[in-house]
C-alpha atoms as a PDB file:
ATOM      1  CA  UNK A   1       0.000   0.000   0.000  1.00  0.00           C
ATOM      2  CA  UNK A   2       1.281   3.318  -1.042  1.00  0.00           C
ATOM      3  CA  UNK A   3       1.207   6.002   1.511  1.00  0.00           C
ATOM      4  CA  UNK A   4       1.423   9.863  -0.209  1.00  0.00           C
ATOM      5  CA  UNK A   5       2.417  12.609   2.298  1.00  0.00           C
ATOM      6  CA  UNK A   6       0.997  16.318   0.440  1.00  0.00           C
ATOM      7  CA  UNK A   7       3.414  18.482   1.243  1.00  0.00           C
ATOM      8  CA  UNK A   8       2.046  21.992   0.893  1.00  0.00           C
ATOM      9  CA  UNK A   9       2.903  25.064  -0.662  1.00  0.00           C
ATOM     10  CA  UNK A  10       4.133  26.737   2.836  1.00  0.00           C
ATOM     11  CA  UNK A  11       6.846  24.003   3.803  1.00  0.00           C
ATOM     12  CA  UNK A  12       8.007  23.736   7.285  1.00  0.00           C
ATOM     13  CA  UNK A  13      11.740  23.255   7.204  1.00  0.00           C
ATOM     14  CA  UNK A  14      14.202  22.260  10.131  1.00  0.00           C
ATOM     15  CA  UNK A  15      17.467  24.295  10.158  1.00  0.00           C
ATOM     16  CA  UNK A  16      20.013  23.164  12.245  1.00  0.00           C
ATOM     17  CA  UNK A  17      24.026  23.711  12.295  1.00  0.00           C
ATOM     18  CA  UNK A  18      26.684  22.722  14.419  1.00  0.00           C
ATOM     19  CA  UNK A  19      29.292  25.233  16.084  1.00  0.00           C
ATOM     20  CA  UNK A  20      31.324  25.210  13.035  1.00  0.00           C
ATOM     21  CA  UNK A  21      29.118  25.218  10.448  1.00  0.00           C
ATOM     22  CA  UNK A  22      26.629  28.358  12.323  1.00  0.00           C
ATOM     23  CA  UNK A  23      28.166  31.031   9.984  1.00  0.00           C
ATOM     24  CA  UNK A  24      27.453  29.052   6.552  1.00  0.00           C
ATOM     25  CA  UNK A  25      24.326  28.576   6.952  1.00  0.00           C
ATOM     26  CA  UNK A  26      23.653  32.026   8.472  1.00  0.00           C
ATOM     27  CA  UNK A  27      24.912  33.284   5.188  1.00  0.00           C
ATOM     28  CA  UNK A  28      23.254  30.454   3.242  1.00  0.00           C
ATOM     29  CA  UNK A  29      19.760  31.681   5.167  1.00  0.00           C
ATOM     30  CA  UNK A  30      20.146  35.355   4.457  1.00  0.00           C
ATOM     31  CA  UNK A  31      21.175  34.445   1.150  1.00  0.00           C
ATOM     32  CA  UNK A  32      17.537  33.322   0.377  1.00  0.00           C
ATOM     33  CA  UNK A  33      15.776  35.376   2.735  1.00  0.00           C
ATOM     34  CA  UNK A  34      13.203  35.609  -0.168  1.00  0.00           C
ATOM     35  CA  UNK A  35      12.404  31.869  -0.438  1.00  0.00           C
ATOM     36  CA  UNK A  36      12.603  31.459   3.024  1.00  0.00           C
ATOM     37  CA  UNK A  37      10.019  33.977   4.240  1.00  0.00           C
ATOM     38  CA  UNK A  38       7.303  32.000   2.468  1.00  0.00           C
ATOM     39  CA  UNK A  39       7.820  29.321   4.537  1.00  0.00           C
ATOM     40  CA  UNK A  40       7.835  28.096   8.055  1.00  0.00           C
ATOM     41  CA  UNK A  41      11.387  27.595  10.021  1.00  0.00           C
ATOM     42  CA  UNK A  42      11.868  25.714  13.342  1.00  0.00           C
ATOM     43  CA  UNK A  43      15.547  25.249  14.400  1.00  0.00           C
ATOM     44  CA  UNK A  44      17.711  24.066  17.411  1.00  0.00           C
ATOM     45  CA  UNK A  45      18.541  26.240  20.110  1.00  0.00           C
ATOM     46  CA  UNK A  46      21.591  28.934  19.473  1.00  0.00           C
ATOM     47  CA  UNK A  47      20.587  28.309  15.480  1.00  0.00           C
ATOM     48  CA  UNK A  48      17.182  29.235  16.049  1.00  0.00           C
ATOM     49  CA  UNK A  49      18.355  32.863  17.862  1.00  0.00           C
ATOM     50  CA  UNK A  50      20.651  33.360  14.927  1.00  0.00           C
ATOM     51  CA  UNK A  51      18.345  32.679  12.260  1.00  0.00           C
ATOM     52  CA  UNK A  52      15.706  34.869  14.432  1.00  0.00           C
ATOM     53  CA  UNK A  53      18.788  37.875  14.325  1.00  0.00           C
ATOM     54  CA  UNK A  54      20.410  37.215  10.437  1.00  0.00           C
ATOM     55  CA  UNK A  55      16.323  36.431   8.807  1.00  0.00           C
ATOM     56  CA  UNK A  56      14.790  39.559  11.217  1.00  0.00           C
ATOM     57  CA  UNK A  57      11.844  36.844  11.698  1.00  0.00           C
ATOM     58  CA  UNK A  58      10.570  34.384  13.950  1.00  0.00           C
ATOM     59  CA  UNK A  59      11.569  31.087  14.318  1.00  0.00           C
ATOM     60  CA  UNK A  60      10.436  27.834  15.973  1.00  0.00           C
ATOM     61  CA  UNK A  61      12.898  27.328  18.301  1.00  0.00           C
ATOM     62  CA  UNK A  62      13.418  24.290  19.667  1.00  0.00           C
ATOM     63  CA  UNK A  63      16.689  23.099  22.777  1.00  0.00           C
ATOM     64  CA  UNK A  64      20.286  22.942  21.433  1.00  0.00           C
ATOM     65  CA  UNK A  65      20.571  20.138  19.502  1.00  0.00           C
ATOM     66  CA  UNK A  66      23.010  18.347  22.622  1.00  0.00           C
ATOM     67  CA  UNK A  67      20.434  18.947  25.179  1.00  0.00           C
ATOM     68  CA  UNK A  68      17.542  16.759  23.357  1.00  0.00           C
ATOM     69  CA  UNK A  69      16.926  19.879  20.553  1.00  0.00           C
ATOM     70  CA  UNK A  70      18.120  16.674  17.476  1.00  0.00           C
ATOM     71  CA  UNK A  71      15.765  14.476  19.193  1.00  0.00           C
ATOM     72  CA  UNK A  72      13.172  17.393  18.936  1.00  0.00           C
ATOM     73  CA  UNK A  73      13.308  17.321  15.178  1.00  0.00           C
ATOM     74  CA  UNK A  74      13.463  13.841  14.827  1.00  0.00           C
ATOM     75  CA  UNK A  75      10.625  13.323  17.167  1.00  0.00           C
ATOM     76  CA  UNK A  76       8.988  16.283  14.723  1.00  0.00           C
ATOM     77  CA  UNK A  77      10.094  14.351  11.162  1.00  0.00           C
ATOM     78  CA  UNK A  78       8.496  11.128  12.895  1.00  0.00           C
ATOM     79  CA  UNK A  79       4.970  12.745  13.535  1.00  0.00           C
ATOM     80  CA  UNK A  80       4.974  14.459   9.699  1.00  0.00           C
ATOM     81  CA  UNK A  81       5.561  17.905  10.931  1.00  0.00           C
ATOM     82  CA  UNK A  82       8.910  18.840   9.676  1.00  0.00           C
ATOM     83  CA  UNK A  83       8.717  18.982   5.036  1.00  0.00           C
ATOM     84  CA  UNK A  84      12.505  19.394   4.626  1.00  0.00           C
ATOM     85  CA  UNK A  85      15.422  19.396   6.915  1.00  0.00           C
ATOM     86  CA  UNK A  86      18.645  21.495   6.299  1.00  0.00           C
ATOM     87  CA  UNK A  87      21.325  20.022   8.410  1.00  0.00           C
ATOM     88  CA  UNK A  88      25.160  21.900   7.942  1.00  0.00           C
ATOM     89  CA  UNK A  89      26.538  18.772  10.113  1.00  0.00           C
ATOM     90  CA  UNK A  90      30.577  19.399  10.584  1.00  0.00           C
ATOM     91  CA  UNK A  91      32.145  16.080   9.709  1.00  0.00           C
ATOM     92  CA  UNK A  92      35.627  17.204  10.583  1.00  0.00           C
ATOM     93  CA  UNK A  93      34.810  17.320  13.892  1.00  0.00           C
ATOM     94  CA  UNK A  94      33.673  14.456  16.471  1.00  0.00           C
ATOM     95  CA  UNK A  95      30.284  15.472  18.852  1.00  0.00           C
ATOM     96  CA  UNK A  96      29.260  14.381  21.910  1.00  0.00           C
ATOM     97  CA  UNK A  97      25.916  14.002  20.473  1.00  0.00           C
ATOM     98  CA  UNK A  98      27.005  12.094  17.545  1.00  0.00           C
ATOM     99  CA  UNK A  99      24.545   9.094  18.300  1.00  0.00           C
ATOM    100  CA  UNK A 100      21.785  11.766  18.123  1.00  0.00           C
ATOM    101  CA  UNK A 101      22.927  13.415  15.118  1.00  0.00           C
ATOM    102  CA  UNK A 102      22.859  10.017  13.249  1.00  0.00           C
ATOM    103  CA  UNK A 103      19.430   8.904  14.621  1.00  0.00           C
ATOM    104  CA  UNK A 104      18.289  12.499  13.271  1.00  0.00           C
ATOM    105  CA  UNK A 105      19.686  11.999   9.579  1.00  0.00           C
ATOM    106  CA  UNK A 106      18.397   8.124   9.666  1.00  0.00           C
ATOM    107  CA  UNK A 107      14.511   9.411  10.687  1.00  0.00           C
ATOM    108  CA  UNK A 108      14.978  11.729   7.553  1.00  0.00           C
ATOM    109  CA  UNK A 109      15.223   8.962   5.310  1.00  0.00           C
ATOM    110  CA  UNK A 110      13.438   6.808   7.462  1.00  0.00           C
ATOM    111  CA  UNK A 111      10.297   9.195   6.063  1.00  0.00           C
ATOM    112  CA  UNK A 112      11.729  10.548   2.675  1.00  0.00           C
ATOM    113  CA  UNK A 113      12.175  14.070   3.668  1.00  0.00           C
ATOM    114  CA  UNK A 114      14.501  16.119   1.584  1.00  0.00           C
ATOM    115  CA  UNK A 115      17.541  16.925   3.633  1.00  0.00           C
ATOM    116  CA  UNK A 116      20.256  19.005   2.629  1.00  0.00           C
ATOM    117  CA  UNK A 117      23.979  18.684   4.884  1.00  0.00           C
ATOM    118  CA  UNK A 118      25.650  20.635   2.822  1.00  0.00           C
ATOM    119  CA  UNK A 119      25.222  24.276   0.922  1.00  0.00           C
ATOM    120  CA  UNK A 120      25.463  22.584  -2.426  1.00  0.00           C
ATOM    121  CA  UNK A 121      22.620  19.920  -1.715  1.00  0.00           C
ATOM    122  CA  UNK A 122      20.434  23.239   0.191  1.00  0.00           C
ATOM    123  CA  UNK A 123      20.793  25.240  -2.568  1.00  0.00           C
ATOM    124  CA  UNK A 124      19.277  22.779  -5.241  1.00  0.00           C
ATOM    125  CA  UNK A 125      16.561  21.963  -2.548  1.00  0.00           C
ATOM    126  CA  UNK A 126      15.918  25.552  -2.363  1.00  0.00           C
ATOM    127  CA  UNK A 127      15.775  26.341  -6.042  1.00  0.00           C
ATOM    128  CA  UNK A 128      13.672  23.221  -7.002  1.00  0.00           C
ATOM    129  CA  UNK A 129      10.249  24.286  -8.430  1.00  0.00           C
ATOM    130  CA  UNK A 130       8.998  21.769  -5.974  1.00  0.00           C
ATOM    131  CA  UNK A 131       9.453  24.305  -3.293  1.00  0.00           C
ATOM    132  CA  UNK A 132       7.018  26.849  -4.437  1.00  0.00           C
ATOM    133  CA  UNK A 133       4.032  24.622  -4.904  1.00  0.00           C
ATOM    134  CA  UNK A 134       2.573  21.327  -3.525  1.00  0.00           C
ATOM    135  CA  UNK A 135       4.476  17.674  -3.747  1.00  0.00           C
ATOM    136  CA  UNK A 136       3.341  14.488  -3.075  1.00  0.00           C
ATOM    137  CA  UNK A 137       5.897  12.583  -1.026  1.00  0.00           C
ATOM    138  CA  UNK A 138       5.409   9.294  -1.417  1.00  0.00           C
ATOM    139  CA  UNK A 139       5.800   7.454   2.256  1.00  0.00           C
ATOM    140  CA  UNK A 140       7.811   4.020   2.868  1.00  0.00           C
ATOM    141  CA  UNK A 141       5.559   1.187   3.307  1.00  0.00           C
ATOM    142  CA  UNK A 142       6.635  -0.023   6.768  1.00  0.00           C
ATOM    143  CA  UNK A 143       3.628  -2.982   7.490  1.00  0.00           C
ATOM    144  CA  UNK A 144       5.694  -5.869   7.104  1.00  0.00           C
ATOM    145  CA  UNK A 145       8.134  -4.053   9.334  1.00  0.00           C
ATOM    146  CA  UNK A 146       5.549  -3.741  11.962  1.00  0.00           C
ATOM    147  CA  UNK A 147       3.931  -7.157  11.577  1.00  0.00           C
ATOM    148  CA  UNK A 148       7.228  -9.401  11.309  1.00  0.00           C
ATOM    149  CA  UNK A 149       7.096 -11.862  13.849  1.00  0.00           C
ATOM    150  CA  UNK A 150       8.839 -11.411  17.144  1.00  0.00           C
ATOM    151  CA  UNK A 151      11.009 -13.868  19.003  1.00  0.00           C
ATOM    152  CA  UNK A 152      11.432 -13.785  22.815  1.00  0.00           C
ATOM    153  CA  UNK A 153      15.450 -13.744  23.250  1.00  0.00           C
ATOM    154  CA  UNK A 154      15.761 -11.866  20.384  1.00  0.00           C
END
């Protein structure tokens, strides 16, 4: 069974960014300031205040990403409320939070959001005439997931 999600014309986008990667997408964000106002933003913690300061515009903020703010918008991308993520990850650099920063990228495919870790990858997301009108997403079918057959000791 095929499962379509609608996304809609207004998406709602994640933005998150670690330490190291705060200023690129700051200038990534005011960059398309345009596109971006037409659509709703939620973000972790100190992102979410910089976004709020660079965009002059509210945004969803959610905790720092460290202190349960990933989990947030993975918990979010689980329940269908989060269209597209935009993730600058820094892969030069180990986290504590790494476990929760790949559980967050694995719930993204998990439900076939677009997600963008990189400027290159956001800025064909962003520029996609998807963006400015309604998609149809189609869902994983997860049944046979959900009704294999469970053994005790496994």
């Amino acid at each position: 069974m095929t499962t379509i999600k609608k996304l809609g014309s207004r998406k709602r986008i994640a933005m998150v960014a670690h330490d190291n990667r705060k200023t690129d997408l700051m200038e990534w964000a005011v960059h398309n300031k345009t596109v971006l106002a037409k659509h709703e933003l939620c973000a972790t913690g100190t992102t979410g205040r910089l976004l709020e300061e660079a965009l002059d515009r509210s945004v969803k903020k959610l905790m720092s990403g460290p202190l349960g703010g990933d989990q947030q918008v993975g918990s979010m991308i689980a329940e269908g409320e989060i269209d597209i993520m935009i993730f600058f990850w820094d892969p030069m650099q180990a986290q504590p939070h790494d476990s929760d920063v790949k559980a967050l990228l694995r719930l993204g495919v998990v439900w076939n959001i677009p997600m963008a870790c990189d400027r290159a990858t956001a800025d064909f997301i962003i520029t996609s005439p998807f963006m400015h009108g309604e998609y149809d997403a189609t869902l994983p079918d997860y049944a046979a997931y959900l009704s294999r057959p469970i053994k005790e000791n496994d």
